[in-house]
C-alpha atoms as a PDB file:
ATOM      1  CA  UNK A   1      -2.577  -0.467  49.037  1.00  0.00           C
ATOM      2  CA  UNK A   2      -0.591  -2.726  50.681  1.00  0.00           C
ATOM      3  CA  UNK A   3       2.110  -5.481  49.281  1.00  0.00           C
ATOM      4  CA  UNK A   4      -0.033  -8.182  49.851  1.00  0.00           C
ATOM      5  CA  UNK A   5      -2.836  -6.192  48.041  1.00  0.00           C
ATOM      6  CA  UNK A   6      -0.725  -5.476  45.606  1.00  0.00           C
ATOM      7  CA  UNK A   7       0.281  -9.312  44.865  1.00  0.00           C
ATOM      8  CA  UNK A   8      -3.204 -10.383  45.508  1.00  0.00           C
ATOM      9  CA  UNK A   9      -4.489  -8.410  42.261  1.00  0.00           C
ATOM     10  CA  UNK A  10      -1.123  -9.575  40.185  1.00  0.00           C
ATOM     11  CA  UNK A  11      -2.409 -13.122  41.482  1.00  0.00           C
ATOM     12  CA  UNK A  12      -5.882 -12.619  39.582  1.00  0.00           C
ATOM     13  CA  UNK A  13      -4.926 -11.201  36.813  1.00  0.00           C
ATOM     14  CA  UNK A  14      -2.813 -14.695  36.276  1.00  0.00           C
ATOM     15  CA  UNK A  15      -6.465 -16.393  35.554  1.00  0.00           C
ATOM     16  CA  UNK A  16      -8.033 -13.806  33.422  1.00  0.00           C
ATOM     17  CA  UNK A  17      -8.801 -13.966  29.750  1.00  0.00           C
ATOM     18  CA  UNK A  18      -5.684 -12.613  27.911  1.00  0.00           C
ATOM     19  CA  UNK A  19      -6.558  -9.285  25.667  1.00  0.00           C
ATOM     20  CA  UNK A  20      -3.453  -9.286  23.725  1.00  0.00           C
ATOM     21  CA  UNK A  21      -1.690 -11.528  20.734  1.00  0.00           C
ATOM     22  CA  UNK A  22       1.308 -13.805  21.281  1.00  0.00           C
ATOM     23  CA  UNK A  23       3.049 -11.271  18.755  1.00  0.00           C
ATOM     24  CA  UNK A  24       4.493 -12.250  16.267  1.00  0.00           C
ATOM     25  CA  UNK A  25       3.629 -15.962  16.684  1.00  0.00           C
ATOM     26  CA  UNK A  26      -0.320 -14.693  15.902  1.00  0.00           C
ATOM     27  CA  UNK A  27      -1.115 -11.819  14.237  1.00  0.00           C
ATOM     28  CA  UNK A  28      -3.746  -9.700  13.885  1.00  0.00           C
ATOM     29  CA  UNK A  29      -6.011  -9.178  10.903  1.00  0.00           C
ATOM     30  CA  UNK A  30      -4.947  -6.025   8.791  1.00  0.00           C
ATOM     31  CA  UNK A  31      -7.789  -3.280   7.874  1.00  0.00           C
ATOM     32  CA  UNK A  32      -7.910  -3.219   3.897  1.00  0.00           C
ATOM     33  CA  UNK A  33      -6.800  -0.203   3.020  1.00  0.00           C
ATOM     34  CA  UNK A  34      -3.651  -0.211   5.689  1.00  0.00           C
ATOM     35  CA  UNK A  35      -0.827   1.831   4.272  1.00  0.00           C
ATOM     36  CA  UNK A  36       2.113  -0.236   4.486  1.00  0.00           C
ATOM     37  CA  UNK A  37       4.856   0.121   2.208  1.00  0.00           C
ATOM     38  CA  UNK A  38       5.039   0.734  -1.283  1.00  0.00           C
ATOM     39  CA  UNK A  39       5.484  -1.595  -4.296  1.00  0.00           C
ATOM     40  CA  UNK A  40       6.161  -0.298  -7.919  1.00  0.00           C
ATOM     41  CA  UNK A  41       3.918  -2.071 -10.279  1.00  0.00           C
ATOM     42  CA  UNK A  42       3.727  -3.427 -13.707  1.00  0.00           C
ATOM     43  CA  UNK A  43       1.208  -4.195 -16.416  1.00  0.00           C
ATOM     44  CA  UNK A  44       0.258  -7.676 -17.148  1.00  0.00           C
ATOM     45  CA  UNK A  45       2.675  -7.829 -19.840  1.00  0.00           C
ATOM     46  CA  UNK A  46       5.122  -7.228 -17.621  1.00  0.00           C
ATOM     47  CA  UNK A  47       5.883  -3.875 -18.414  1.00  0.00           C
ATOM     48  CA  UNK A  48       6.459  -0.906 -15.703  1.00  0.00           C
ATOM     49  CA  UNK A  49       3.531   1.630 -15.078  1.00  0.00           C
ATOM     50  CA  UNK A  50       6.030   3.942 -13.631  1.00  0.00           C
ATOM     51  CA  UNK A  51       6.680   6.839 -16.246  1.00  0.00           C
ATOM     52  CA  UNK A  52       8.941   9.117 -14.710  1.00  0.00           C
ATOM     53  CA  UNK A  53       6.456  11.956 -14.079  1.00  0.00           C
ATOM     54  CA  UNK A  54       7.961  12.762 -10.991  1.00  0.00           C
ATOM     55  CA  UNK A  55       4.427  13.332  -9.852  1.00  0.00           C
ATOM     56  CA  UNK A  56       5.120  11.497  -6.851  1.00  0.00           C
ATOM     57  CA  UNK A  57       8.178  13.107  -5.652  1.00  0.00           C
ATOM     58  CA  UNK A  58       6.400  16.669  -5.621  1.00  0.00           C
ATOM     59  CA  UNK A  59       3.415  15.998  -3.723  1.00  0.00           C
ATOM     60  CA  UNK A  60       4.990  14.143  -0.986  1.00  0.00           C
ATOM     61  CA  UNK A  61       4.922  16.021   2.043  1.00  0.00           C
ATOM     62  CA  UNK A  62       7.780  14.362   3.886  1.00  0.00           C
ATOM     63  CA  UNK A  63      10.048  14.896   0.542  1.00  0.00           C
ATOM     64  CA  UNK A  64      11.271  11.272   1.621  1.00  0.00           C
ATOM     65  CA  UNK A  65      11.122  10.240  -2.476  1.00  0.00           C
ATOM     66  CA  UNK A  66      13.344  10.655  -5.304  1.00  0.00           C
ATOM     67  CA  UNK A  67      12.786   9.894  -8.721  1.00  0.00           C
ATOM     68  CA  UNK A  68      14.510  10.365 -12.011  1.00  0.00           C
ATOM     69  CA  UNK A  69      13.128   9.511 -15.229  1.00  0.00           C
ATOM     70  CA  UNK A  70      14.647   8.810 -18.523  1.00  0.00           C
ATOM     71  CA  UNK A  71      13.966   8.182 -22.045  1.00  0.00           C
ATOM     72  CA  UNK A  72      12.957   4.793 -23.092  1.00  0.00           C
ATOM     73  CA  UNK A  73      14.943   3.452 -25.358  1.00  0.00           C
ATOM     74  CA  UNK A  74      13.528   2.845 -28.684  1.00  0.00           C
ATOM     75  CA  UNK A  75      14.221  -1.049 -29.362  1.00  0.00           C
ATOM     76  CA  UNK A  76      13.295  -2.314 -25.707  1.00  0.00           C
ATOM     77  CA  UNK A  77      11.097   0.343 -24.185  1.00  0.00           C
ATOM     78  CA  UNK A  78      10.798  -0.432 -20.390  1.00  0.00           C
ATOM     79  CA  UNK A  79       7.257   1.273 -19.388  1.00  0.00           C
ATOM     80  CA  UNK A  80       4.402   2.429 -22.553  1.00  0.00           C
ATOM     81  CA  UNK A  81       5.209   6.356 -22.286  1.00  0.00           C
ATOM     82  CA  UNK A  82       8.202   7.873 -23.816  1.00  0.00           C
ATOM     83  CA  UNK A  83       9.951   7.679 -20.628  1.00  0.00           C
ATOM     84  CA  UNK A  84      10.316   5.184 -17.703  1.00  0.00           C
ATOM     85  CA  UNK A  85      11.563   5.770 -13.395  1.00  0.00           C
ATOM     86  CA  UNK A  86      15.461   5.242 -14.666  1.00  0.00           C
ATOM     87  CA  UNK A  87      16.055   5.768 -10.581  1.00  0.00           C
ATOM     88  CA  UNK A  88      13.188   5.967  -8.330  1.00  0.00           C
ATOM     89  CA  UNK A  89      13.794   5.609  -4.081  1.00  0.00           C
ATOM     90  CA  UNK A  90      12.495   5.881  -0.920  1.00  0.00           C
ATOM     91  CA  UNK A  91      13.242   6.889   2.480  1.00  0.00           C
ATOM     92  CA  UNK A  92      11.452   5.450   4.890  1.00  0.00           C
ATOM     93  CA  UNK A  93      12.953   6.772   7.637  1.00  0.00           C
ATOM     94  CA  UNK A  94      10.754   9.581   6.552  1.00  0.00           C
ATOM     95  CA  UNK A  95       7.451   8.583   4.643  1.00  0.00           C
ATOM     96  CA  UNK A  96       4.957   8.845   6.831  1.00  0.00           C
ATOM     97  CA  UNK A  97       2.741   6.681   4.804  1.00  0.00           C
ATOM     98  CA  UNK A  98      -0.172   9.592   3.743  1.00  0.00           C
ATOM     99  CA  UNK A  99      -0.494   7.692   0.386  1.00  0.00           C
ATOM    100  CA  UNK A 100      -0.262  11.366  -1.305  1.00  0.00           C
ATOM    101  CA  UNK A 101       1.743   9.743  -4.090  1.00  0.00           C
ATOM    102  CA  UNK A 102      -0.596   6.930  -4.338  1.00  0.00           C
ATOM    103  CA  UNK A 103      -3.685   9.471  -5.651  1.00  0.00           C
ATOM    104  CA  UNK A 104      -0.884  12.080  -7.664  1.00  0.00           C
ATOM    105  CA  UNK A 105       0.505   9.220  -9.527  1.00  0.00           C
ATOM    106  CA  UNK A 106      -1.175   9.030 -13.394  1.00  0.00           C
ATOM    107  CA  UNK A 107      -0.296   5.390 -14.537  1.00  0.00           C
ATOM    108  CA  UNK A 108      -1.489   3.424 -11.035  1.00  0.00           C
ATOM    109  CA  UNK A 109       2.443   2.855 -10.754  1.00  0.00           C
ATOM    110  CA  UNK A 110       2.866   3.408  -7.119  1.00  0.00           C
ATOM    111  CA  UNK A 111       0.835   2.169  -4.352  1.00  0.00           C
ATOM    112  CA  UNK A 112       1.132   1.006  -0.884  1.00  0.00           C
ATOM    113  CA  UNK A 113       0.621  -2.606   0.142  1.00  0.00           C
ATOM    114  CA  UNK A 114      -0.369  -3.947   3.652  1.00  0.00           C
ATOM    115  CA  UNK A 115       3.089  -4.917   4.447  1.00  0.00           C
ATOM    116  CA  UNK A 116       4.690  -2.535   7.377  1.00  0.00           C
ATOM    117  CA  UNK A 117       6.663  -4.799   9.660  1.00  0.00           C
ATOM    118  CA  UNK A 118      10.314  -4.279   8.963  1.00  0.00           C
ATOM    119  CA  UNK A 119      13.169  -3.324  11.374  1.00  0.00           C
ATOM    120  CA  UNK A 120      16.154  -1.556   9.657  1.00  0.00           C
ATOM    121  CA  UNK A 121      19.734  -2.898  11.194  1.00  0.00           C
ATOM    122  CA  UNK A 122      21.406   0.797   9.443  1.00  0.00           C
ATOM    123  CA  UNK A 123      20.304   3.490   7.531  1.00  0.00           C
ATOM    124  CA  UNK A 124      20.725   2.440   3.969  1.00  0.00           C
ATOM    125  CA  UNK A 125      18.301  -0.549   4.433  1.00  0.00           C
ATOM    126  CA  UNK A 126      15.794   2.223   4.986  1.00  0.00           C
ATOM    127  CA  UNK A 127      16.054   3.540   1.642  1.00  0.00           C
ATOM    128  CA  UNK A 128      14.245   1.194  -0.641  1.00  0.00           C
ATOM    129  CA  UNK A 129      15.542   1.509  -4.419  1.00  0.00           C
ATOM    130  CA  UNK A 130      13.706   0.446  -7.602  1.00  0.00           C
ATOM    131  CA  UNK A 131      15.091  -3.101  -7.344  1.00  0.00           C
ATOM    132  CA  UNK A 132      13.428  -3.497  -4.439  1.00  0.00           C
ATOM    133  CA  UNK A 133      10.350  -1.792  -4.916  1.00  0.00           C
ATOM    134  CA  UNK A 134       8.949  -3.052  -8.060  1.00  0.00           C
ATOM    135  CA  UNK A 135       7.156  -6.173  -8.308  1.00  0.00           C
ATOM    136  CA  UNK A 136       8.873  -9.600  -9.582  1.00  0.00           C
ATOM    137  CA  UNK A 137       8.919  -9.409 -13.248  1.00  0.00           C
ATOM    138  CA  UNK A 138       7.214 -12.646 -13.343  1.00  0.00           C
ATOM    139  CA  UNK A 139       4.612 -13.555 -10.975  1.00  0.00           C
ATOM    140  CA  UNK A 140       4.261  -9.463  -9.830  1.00  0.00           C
ATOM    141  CA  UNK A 141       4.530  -9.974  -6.242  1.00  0.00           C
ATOM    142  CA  UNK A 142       6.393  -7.703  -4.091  1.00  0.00           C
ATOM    143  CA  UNK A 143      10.184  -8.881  -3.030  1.00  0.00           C
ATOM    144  CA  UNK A 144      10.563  -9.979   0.438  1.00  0.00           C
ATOM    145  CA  UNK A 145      13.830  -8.268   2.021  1.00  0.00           C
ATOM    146  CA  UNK A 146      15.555 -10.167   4.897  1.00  0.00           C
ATOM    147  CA  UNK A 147      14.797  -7.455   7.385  1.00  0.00           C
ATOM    148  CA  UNK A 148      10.915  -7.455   6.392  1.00  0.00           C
ATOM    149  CA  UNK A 149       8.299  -9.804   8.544  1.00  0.00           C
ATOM    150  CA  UNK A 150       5.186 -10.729   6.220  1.00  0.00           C
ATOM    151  CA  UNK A 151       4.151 -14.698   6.060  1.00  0.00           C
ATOM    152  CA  UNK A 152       2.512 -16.191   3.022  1.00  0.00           C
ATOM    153  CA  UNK A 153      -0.591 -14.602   1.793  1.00  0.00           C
ATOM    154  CA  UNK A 154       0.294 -11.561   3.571  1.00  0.00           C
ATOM    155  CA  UNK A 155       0.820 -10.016   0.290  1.00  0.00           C
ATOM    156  CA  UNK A 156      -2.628 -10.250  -1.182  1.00  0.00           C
ATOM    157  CA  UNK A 157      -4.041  -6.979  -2.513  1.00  0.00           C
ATOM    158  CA  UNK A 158      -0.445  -6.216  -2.660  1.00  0.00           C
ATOM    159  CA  UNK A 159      -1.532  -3.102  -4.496  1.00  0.00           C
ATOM    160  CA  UNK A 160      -3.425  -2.091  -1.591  1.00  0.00           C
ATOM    161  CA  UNK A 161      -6.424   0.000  -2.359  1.00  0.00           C
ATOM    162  CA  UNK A 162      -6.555   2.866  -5.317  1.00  0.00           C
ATOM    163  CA  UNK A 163      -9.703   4.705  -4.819  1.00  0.00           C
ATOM    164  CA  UNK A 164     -12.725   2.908  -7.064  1.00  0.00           C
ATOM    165  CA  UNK A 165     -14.704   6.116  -5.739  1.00  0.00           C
ATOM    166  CA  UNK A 166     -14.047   9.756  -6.393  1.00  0.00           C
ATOM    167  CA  UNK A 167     -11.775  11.583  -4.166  1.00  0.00           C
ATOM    168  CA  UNK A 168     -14.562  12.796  -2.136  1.00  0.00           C
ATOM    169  CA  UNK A 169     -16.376   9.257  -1.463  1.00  0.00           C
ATOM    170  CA  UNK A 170     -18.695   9.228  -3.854  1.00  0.00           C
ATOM    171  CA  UNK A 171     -20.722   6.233  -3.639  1.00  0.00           C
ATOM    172  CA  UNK A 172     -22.191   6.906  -6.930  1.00  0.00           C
ATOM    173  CA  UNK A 173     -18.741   5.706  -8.023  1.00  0.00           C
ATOM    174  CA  UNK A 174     -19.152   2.224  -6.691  1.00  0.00           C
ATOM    175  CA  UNK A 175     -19.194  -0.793  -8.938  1.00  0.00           C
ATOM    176  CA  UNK A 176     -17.212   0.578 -11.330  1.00  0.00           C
ATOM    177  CA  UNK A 177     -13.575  -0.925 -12.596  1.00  0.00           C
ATOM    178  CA  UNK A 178     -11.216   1.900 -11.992  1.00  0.00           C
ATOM    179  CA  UNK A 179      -7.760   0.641 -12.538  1.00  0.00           C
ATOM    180  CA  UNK A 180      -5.851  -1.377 -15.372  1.00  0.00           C
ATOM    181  CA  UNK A 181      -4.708  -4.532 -14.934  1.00  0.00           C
ATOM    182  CA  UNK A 182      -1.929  -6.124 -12.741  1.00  0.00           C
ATOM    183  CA  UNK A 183       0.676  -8.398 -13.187  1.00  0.00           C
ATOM    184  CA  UNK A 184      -0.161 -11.328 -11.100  1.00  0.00           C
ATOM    185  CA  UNK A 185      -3.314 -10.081 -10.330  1.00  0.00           C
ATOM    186  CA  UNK A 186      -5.377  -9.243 -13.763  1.00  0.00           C
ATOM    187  CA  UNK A 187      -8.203  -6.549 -13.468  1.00  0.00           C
ATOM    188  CA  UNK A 188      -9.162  -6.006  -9.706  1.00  0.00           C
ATOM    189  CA  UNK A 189     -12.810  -6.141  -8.791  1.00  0.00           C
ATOM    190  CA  UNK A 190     -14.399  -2.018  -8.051  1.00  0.00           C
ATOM    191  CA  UNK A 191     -14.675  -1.788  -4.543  1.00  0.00           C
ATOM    192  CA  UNK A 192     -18.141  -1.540  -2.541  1.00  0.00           C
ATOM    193  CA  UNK A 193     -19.771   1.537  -2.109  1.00  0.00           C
ATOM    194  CA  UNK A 194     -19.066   2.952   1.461  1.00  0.00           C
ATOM    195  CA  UNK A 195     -22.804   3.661   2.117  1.00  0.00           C
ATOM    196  CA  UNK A 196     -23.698  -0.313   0.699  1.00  0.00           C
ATOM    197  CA  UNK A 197     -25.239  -0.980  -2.698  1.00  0.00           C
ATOM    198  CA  UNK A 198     -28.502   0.107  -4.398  1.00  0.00           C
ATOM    199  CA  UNK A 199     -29.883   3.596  -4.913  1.00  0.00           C
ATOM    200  CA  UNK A 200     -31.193   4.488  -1.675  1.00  0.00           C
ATOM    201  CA  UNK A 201     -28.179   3.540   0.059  1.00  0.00           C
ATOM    202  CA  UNK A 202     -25.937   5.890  -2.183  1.00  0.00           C
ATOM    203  CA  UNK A 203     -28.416   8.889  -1.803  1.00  0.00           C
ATOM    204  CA  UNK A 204     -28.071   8.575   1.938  1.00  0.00           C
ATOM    205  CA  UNK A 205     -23.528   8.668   1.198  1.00  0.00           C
ATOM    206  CA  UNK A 206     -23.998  11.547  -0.849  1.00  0.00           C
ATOM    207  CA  UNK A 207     -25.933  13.171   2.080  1.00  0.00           C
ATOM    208  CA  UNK A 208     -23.796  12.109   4.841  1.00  0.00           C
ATOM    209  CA  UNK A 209     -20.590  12.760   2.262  1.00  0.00           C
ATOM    210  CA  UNK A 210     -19.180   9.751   3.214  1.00  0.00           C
ATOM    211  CA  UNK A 211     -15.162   9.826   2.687  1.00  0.00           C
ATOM    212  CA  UNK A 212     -12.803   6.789   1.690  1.00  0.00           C
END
């Protein structure tokens, strides 16, 4: 091919439709169970679901989390158990976002939200602590950090999905409430069946052994 040729067909393409976004004027729409990163949540009362099991930090594959639990004291407990996350952190230069601590964690405390577009300026911006994980204390919505790009209502489902089916995509699970209530978000809705609603439909997921 010539450079005429060549021009010719950069000429065209000038008048075709465009197939990408004018990023990050427009944005795409986000799948709803996109692992972004995590929040640490509370009850509606305010309270923190984090216990300091440390359930989290062993499972994680990447070992990119470290938490340290400590007693609660007795005259202002800070989470329902006899012990709360005194430090709990994250590296994300590391997590590679499996949601492994999401499904090991006992109390719903954990769980990843759709947010994922941040750009770290040094390393210690990449390691999120407590303060800046857990939700606001009063209308439990994650904290926006300056180096983090999410607009407003980006942070909806901010808990991101915890399985209303069993592990193995049972649809027979469907319809059923399977987490406690959020702060700023009361009792979330069950999730739909992945095979659709009604009988037949979750015979034919248990055949096909549809996953979540």
């Amino acid at each position: 091919m010539g450079y005429f040729q060549g021009f010719a067909v950069t000429f065209r393409k000038l008048f075709e439709k465009r197939v990408t976004t004018s990023y990050p004027r427009e944005k795409r729409a986000k799948p709803d169970r996109l692992h972004g990163r995590h929040v640490l949540n509370r009850y509606e009362d305010g309270m923190e679901k984090c216990i300091g099991c440390e359930l989290c930090a062993g499972v994680c594959p990447a070992n990119c989390i470290y938490v340290r639990g400590a007693d609660n004291p007795e005259d202002a407990p800070v989470s329902p158990g006899e012990r709360y996350g005194f430090v709990y952190e994250i590296n994300y230069l590391r997590c590679i976002h499996c949601d492994l601590c999401v499904e090991a964690c006992p109390t719903e405390a954990i769980t990843e939200t759709k947010l994922f577009e941040f750009s770290f300026t040094n390393r210690s911006d990449a390691i999120y602590t407590k303060a800046e994980l857990l939700v606001d204390a009063e209308t439990g919505r994650p904290r926006q950090l300056p180096w983090e790009d999410w607009r407003e209502g980006e942070d909806e489902m901010t808990s991101a999905w915890m399985r209303a089916t069993s592990p193995s995509g049972d649809v027979t699970y469907s319809g059923r409430v399977a987490w406690s209530g959020e702060l700023g978000y009361g009792v979330r809705a069950p999730e739909v069946g992945q095979a659709g609603d009604g009988d037949a439909d979750a015979d034919e997921g248990e055949v096909d052994g549809g996953s979540a």
